[in-house]
N, C-alpha and C. Protein backbone atom coordinates (compact mmCIF):
# COMPACT_ATOMS: atom_id res chain seq x y z
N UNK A 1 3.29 22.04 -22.10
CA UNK A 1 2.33 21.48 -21.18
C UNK A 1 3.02 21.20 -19.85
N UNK A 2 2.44 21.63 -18.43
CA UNK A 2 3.00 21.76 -17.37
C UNK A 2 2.36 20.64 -16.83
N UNK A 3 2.57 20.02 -16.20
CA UNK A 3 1.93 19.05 -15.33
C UNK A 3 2.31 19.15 -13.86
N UNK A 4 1.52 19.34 -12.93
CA UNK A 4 1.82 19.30 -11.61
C UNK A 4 1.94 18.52 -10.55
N UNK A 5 2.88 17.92 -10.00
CA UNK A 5 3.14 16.91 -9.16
C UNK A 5 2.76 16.92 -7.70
N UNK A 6 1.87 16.53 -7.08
CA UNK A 6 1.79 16.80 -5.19
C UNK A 6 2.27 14.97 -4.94
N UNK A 7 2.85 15.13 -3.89
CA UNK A 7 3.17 14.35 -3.23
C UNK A 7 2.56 13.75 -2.41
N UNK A 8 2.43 12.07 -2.28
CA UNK A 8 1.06 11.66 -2.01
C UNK A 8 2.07 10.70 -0.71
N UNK A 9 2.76 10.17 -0.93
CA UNK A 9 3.55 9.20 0.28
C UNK A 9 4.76 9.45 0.49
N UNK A 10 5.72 8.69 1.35
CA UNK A 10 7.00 9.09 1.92
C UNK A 10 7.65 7.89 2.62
N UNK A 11 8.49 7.20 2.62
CA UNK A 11 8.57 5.68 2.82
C UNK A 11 10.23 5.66 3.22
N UNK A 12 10.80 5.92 4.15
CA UNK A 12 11.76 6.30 4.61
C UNK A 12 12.72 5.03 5.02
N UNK A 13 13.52 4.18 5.44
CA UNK A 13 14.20 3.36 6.17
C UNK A 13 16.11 3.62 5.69
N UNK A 14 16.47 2.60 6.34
CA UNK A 14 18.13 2.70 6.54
C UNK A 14 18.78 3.02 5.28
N UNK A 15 18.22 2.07 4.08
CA UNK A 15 18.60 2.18 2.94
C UNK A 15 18.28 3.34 1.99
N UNK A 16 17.54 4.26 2.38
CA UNK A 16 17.38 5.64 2.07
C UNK A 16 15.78 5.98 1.79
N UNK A 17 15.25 6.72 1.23
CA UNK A 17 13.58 7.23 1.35
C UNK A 17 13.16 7.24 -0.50
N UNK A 18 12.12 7.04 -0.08
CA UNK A 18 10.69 6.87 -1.12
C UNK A 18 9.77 7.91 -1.73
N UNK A 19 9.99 9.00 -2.34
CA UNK A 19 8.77 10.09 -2.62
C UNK A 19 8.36 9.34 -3.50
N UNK A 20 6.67 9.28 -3.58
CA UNK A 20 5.57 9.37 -4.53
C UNK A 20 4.90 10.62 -4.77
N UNK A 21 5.08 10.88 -5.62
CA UNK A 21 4.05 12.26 -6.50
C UNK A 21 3.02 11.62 -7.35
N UNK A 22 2.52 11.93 -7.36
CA UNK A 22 1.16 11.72 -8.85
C UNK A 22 0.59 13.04 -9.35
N UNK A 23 0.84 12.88 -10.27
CA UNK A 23 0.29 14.01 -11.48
C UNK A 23 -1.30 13.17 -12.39
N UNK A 24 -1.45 14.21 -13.24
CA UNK A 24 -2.46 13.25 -13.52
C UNK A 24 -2.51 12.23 -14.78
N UNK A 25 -1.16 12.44 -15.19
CA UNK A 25 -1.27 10.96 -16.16
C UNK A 25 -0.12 10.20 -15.54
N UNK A 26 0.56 10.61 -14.62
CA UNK A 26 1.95 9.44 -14.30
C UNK A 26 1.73 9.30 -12.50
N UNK A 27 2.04 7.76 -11.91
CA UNK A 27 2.99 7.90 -10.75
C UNK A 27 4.19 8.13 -10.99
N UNK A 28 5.12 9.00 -10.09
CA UNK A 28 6.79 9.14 -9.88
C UNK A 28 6.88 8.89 -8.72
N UNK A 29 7.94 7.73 -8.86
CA UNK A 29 8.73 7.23 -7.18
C UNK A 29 9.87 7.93 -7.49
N UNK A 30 10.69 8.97 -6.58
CA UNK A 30 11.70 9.16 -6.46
C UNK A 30 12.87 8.57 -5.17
N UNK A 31 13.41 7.70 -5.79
CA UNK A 31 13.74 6.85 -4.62
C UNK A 31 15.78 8.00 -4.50
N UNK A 32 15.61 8.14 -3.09
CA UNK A 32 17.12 8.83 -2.74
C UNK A 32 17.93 7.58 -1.73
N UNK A 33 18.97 7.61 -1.97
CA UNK A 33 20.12 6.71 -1.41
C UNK A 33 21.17 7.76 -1.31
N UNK A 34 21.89 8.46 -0.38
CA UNK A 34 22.86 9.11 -0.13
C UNK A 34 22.80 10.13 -0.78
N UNK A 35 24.09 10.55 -1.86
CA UNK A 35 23.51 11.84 -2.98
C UNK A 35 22.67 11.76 -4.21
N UNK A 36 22.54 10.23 -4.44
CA UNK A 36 21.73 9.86 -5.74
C UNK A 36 20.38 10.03 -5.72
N UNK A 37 19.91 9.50 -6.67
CA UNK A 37 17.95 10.32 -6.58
C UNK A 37 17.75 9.36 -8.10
N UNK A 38 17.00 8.11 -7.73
CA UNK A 38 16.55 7.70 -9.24
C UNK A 38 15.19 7.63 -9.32
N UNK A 39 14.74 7.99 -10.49
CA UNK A 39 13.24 8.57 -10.29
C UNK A 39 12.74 7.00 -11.31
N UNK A 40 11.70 7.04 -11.13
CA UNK A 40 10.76 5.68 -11.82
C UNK A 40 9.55 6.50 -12.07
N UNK A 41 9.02 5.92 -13.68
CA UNK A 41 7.70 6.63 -13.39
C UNK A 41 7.30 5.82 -14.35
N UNK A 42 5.43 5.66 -13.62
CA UNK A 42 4.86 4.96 -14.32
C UNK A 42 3.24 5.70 -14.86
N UNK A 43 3.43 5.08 -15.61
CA UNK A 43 2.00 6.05 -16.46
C UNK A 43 0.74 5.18 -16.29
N UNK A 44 -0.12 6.31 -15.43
CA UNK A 44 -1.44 5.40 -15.16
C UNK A 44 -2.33 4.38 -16.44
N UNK A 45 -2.06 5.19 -17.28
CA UNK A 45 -2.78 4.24 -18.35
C UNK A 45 -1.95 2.74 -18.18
N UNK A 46 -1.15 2.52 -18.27
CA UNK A 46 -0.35 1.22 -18.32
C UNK A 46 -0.25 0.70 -16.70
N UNK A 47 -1.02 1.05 -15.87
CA UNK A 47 -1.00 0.48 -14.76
C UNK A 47 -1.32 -0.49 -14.22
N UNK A 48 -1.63 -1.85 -14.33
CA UNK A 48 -2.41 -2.81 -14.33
C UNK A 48 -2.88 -3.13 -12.66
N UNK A 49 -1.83 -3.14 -11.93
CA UNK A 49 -2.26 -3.87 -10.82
C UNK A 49 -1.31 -3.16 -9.67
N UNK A 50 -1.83 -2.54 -8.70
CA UNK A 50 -0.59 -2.30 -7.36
C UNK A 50 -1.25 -3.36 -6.15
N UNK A 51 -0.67 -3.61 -5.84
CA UNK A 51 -0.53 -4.97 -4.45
C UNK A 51 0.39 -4.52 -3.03
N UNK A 52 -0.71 -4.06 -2.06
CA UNK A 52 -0.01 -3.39 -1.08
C UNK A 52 -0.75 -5.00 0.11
N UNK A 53 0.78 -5.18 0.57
CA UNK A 53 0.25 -6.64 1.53
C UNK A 53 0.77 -6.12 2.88
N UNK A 54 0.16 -6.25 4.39
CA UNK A 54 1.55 -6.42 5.61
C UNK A 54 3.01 -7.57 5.56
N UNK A 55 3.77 -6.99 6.13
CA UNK A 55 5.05 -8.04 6.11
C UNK A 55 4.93 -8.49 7.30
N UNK A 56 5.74 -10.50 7.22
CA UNK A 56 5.09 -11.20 8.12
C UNK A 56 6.18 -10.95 9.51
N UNK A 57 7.32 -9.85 9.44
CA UNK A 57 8.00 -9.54 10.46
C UNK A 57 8.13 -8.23 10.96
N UNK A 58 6.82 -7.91 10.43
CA UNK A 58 6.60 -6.60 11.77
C UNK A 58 7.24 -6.77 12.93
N UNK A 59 6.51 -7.76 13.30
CA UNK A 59 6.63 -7.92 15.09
C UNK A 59 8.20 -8.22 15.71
N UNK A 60 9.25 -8.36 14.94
CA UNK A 60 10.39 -8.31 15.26
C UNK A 60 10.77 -6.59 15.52
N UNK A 61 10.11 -6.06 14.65
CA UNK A 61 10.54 -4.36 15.13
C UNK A 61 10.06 -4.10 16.39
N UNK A 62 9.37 -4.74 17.05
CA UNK A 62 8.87 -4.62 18.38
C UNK A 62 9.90 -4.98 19.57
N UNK A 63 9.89 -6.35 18.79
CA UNK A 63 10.40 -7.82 19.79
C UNK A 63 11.67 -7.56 19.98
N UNK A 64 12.38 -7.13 19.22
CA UNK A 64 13.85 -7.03 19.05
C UNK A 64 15.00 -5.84 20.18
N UNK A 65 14.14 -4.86 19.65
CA UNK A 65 14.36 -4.12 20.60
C UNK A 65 14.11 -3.79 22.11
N UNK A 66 12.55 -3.82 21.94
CA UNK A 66 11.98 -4.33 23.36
C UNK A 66 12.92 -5.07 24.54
N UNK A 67 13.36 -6.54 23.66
CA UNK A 67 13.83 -7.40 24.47
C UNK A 67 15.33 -7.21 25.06
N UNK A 68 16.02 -6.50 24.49
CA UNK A 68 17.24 -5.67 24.34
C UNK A 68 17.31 -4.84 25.42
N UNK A 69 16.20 -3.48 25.09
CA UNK A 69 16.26 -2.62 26.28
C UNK A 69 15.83 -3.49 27.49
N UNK A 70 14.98 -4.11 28.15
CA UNK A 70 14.27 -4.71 28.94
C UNK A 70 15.69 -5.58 29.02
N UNK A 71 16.57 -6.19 28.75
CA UNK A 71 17.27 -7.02 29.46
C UNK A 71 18.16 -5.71 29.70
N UNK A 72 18.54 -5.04 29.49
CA UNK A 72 19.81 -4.05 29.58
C UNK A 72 19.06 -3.30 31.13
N UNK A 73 18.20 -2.96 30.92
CA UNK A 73 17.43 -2.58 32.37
C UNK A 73 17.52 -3.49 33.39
N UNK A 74 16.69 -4.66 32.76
CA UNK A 74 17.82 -5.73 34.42
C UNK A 74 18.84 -5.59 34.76
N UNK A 75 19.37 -5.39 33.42
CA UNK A 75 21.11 -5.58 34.27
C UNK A 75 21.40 -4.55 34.74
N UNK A 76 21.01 -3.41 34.03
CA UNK A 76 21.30 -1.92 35.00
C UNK A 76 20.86 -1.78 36.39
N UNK A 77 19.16 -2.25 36.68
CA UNK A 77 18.87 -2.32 37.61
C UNK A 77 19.59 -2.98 38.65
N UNK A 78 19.95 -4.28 38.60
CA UNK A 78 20.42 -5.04 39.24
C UNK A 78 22.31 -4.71 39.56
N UNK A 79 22.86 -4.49 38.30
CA UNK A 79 24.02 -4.23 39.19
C UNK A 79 24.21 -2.33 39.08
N UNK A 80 23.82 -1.50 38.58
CA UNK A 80 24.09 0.36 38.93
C UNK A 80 23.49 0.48 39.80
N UNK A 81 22.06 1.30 39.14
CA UNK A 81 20.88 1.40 40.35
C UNK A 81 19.95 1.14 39.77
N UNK A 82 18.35 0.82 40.85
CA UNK A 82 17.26 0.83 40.24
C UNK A 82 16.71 1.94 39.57
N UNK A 83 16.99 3.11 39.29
CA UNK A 83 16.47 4.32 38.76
C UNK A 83 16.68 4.01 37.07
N UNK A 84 18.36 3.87 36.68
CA UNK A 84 18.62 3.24 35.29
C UNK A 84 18.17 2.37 34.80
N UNK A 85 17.95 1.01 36.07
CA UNK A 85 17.06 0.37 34.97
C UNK A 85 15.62 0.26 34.76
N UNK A 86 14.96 1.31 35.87
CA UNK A 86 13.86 1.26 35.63
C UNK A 86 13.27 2.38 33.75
N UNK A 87 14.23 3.17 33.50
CA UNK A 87 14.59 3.69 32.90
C UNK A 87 14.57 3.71 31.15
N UNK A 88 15.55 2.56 31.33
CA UNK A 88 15.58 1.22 29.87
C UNK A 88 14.05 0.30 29.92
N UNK A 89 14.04 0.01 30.97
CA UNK A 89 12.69 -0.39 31.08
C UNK A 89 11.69 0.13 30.57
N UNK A 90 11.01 1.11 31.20
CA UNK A 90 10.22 2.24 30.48
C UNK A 90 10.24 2.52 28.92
N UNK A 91 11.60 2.65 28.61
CA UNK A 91 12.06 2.62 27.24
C UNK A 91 11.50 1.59 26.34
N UNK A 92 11.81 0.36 26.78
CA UNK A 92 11.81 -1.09 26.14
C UNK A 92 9.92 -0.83 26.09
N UNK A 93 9.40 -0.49 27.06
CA UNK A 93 7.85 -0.62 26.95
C UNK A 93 7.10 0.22 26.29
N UNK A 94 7.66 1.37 26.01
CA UNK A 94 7.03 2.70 25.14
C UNK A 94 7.47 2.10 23.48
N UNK A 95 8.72 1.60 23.25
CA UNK A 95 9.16 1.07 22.25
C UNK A 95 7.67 0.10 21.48
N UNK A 96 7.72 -1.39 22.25
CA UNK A 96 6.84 -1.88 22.09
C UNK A 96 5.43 -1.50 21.79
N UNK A 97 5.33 -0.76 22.98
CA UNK A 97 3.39 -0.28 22.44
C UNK A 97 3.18 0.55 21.52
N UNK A 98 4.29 1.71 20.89
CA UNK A 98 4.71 2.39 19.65
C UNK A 98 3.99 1.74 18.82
N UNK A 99 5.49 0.61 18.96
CA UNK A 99 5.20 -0.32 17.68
C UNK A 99 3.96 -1.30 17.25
N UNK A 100 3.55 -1.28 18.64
CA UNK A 100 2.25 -2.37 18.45
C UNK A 100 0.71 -1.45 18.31
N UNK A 101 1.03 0.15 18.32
CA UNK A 101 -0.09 1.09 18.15
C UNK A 101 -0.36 1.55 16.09
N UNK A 102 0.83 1.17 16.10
CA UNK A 102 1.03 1.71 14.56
C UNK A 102 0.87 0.91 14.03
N UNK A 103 0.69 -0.77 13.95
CA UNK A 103 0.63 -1.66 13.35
C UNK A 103 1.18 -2.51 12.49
N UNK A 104 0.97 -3.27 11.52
CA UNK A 104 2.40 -3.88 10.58
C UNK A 104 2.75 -3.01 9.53
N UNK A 105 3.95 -3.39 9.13
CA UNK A 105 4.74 -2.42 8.10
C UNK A 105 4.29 -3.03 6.74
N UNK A 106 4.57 -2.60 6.08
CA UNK A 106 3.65 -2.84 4.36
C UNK A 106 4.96 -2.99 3.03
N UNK A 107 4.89 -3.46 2.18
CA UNK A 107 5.11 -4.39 0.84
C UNK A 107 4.49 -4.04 -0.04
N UNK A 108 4.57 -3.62 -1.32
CA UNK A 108 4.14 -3.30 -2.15
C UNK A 108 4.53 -3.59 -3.69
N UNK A 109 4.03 -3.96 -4.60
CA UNK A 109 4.18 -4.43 -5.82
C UNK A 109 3.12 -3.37 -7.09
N UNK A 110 3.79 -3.33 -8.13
CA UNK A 110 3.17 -2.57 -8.86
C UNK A 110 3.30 -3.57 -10.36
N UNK A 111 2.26 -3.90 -10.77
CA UNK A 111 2.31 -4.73 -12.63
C UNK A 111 2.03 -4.00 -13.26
N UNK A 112 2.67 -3.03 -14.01
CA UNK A 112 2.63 -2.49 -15.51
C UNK A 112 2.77 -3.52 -16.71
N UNK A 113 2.36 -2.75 -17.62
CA UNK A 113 2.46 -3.84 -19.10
C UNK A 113 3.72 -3.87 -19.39
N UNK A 114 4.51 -3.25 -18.94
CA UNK A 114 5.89 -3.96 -19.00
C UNK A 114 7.12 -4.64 -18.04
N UNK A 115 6.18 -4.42 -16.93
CA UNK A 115 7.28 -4.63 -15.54
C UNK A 115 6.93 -4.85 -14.30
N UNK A 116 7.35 -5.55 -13.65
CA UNK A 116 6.85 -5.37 -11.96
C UNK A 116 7.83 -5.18 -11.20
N UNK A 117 7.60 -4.15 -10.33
CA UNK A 117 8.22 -3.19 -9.69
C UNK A 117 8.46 -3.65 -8.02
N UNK A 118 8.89 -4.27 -7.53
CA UNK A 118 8.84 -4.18 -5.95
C UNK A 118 9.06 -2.51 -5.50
N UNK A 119 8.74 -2.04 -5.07
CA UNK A 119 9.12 -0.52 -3.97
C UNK A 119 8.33 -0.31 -3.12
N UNK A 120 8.73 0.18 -2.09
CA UNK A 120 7.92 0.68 -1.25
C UNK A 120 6.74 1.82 -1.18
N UNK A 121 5.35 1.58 -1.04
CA UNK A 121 4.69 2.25 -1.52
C UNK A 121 4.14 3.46 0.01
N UNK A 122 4.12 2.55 0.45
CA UNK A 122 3.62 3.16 2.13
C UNK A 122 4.49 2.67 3.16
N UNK A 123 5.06 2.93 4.43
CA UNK A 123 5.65 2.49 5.94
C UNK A 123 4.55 1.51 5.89
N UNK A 124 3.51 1.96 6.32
CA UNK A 124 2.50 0.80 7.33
C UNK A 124 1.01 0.65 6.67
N UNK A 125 0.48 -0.64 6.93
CA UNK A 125 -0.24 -0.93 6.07
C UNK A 125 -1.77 -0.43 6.44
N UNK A 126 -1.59 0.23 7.19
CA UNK A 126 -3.27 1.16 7.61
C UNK A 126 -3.19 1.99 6.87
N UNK A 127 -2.37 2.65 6.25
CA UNK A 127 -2.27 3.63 5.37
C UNK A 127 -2.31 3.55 3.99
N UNK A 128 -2.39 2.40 3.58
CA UNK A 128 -2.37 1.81 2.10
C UNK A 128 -3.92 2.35 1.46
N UNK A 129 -4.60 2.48 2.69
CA UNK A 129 -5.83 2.26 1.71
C UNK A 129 -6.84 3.63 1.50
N UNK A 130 -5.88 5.00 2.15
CA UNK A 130 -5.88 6.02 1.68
C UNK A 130 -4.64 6.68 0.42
N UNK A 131 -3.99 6.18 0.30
CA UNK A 131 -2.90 5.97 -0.99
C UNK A 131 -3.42 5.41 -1.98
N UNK A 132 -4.04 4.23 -1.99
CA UNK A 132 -4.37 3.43 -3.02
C UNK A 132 -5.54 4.30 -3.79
N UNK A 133 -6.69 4.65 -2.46
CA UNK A 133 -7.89 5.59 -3.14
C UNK A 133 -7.45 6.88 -3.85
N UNK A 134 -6.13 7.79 -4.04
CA UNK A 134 -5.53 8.32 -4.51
C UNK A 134 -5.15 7.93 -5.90
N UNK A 135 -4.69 6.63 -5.52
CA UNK A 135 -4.18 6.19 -7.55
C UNK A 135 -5.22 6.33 -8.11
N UNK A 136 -6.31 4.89 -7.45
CA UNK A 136 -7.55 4.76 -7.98
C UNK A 136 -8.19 5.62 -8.89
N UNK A 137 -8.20 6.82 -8.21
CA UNK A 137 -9.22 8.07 -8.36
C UNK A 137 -8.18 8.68 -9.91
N UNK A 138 -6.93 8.90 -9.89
CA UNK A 138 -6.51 9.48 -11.00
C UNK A 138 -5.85 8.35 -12.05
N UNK A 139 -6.53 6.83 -11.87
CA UNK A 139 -6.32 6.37 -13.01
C UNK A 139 -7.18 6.38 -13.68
N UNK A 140 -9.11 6.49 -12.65
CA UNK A 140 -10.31 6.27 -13.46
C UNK A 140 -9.49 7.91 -13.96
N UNK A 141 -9.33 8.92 -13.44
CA UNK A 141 -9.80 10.32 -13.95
C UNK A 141 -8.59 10.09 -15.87
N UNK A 142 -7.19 9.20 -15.36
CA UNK A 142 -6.79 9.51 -16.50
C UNK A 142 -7.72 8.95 -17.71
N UNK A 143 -8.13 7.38 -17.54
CA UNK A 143 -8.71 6.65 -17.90
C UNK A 143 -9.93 6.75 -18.60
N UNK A 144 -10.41 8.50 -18.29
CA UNK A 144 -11.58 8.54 -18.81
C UNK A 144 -13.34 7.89 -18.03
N UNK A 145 -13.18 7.06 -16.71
CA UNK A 145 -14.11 6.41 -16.65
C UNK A 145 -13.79 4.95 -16.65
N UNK A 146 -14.71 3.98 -16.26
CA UNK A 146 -14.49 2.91 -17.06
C UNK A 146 -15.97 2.50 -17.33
N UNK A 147 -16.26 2.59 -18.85
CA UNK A 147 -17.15 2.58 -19.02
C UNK A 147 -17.35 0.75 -19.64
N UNK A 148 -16.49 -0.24 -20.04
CA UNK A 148 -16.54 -1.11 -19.74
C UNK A 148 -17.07 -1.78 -18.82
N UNK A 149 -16.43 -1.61 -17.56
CA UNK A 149 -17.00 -1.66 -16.32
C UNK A 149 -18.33 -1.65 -16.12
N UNK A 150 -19.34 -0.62 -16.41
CA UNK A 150 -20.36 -0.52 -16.09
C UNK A 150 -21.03 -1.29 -16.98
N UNK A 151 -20.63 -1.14 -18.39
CA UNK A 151 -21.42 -2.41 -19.13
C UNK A 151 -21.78 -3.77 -18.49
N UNK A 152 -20.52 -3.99 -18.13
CA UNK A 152 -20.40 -5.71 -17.36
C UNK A 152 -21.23 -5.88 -16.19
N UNK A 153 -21.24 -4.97 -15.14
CA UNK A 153 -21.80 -4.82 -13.94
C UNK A 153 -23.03 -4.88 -14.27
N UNK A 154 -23.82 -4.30 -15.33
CA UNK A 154 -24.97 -3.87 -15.48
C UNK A 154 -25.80 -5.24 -15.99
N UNK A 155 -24.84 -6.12 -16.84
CA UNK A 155 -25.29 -7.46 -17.22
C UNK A 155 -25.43 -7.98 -16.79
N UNK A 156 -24.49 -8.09 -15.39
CA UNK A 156 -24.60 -9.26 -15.00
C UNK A 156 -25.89 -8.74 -13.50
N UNK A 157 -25.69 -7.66 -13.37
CA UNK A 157 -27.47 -7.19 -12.22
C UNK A 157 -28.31 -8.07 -13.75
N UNK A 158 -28.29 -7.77 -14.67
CA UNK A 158 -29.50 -8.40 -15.49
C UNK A 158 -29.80 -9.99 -15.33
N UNK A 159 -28.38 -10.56 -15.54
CA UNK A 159 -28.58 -12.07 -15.38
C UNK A 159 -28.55 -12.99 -13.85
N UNK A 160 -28.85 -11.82 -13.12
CA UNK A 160 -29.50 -12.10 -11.79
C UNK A 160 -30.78 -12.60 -12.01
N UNK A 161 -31.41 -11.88 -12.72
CA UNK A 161 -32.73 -11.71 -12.56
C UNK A 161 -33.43 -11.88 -13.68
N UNK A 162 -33.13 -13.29 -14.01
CA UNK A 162 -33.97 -14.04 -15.40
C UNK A 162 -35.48 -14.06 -15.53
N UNK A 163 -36.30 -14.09 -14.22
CA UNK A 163 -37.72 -14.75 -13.91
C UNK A 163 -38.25 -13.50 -14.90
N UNK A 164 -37.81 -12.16 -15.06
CA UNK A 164 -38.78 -10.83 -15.51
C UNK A 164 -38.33 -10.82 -17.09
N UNK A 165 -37.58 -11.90 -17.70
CA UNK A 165 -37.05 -11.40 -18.90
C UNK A 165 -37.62 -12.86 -19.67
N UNK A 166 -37.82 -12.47 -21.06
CA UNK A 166 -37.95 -13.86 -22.16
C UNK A 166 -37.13 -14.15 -22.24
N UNK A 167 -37.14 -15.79 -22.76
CA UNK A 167 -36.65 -16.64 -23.11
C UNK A 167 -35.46 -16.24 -23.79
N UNK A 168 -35.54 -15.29 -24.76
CA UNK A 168 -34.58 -14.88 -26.17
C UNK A 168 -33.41 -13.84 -24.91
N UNK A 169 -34.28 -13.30 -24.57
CA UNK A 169 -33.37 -12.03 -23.78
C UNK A 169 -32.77 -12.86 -22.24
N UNK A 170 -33.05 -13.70 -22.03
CA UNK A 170 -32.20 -14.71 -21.10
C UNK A 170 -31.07 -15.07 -21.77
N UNK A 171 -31.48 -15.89 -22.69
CA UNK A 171 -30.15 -16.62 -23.31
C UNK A 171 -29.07 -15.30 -24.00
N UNK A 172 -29.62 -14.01 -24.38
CA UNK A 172 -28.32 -12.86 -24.90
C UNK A 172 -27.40 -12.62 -23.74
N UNK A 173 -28.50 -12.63 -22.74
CA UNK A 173 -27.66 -11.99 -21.19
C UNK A 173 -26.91 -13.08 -20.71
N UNK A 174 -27.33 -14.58 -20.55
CA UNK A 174 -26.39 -15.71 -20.15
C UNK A 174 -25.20 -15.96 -21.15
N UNK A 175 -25.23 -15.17 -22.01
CA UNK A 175 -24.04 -15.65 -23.21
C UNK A 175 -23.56 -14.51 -23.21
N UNK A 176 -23.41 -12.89 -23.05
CA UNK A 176 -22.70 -11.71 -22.58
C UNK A 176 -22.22 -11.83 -21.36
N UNK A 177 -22.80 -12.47 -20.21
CA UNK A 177 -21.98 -12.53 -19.15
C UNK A 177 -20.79 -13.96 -19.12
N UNK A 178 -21.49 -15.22 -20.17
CA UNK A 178 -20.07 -16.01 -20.27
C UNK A 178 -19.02 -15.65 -21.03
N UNK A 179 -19.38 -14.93 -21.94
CA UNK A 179 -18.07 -13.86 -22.34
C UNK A 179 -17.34 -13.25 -21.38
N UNK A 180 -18.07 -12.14 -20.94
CA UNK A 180 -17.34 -12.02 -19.62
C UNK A 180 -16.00 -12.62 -18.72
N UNK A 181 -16.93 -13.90 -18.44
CA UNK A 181 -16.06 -14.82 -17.37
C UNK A 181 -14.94 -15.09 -18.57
């Protein structure tokens, strides 16, 4: 049995890069650090929960640098010439609006029934929520459906709407949906 892997994300920084593939019964993170390559894989059935959040220091990838080039341009300006530091300048400001066009960088957590995983799932968090509709889609497909799901949903549209139902068939539906809860 062959199973085929496409590659769904790519999550790159200093400490080395992130492939995600999904096939249709597993995620694989292949995480690379220099010549090594350790692969993780998790099987959609056992997937419980992925948690993609922004991190609260984006804005230092902005700020940091920005403020860096932009002082290095004063000083160029002020003691080389004004051409250099208008230069760094320019720099320091394309930097910034980059960074402030692409938005915050993203965090990610994964709960399997046996583990929780910090890794990086996506760079930036506008993008999470075309990734995520990706798992989504091939955990219902491994999953079969969730036909649970629709049971519950369907009860509880019922125990909305007591005024059209008897007495007997009120109280089955108010006691299937406190199961539920």
């Amino acid at each position: 049995m062959r199973t085929e892997f496409r590659k769904i994300s790519r999550v790159s920084g200093l400490g080395g890069a992130t492939k995600w593939y999904l096939s249709e019964d597993c995620l694989l993170a292949a995480k690379h650090v220099m010549y090594v390559v350790e692969y993780r894989r998790f099987y959609l059935r056992d997937i419980e929960s992925i948690v993609v959040w922004p991190t609260r220091t984006w804005i230092l990838r902005a700020a940091i640098p920005g403020v860096l080039l932009g002082a290095a341009g004063a000083a160029l300006g002020t003691w080389v010439n004004l051409t250099s530091g208008a230069i760094f300048c320019g720099a320091a400001l394309a930097w910034v609006g980059l960074e402030l066009a692409l938005g915050p960088t993203a965090q990610a957590r994964i709960e399997t029934s046996g583990a929780i995983v910090d890794l990086p799932l996506v760079k930036r968090a506008r993008r999470a929520s075309k990734v995520l509709a990706k798992i989504d889609a091939a955990i219902r497909a491994a999953r079969g459906g969730a036909p649970e799901q629709t049971a519950a949903q369907t009860d509880v549209t019922q125990a909305a709407q007591p005024a059209a139902q008897s007495g007997a068939e009120a109280a089955s539906v108010a006691s299937t949906v406190a199961d539920l809860t």
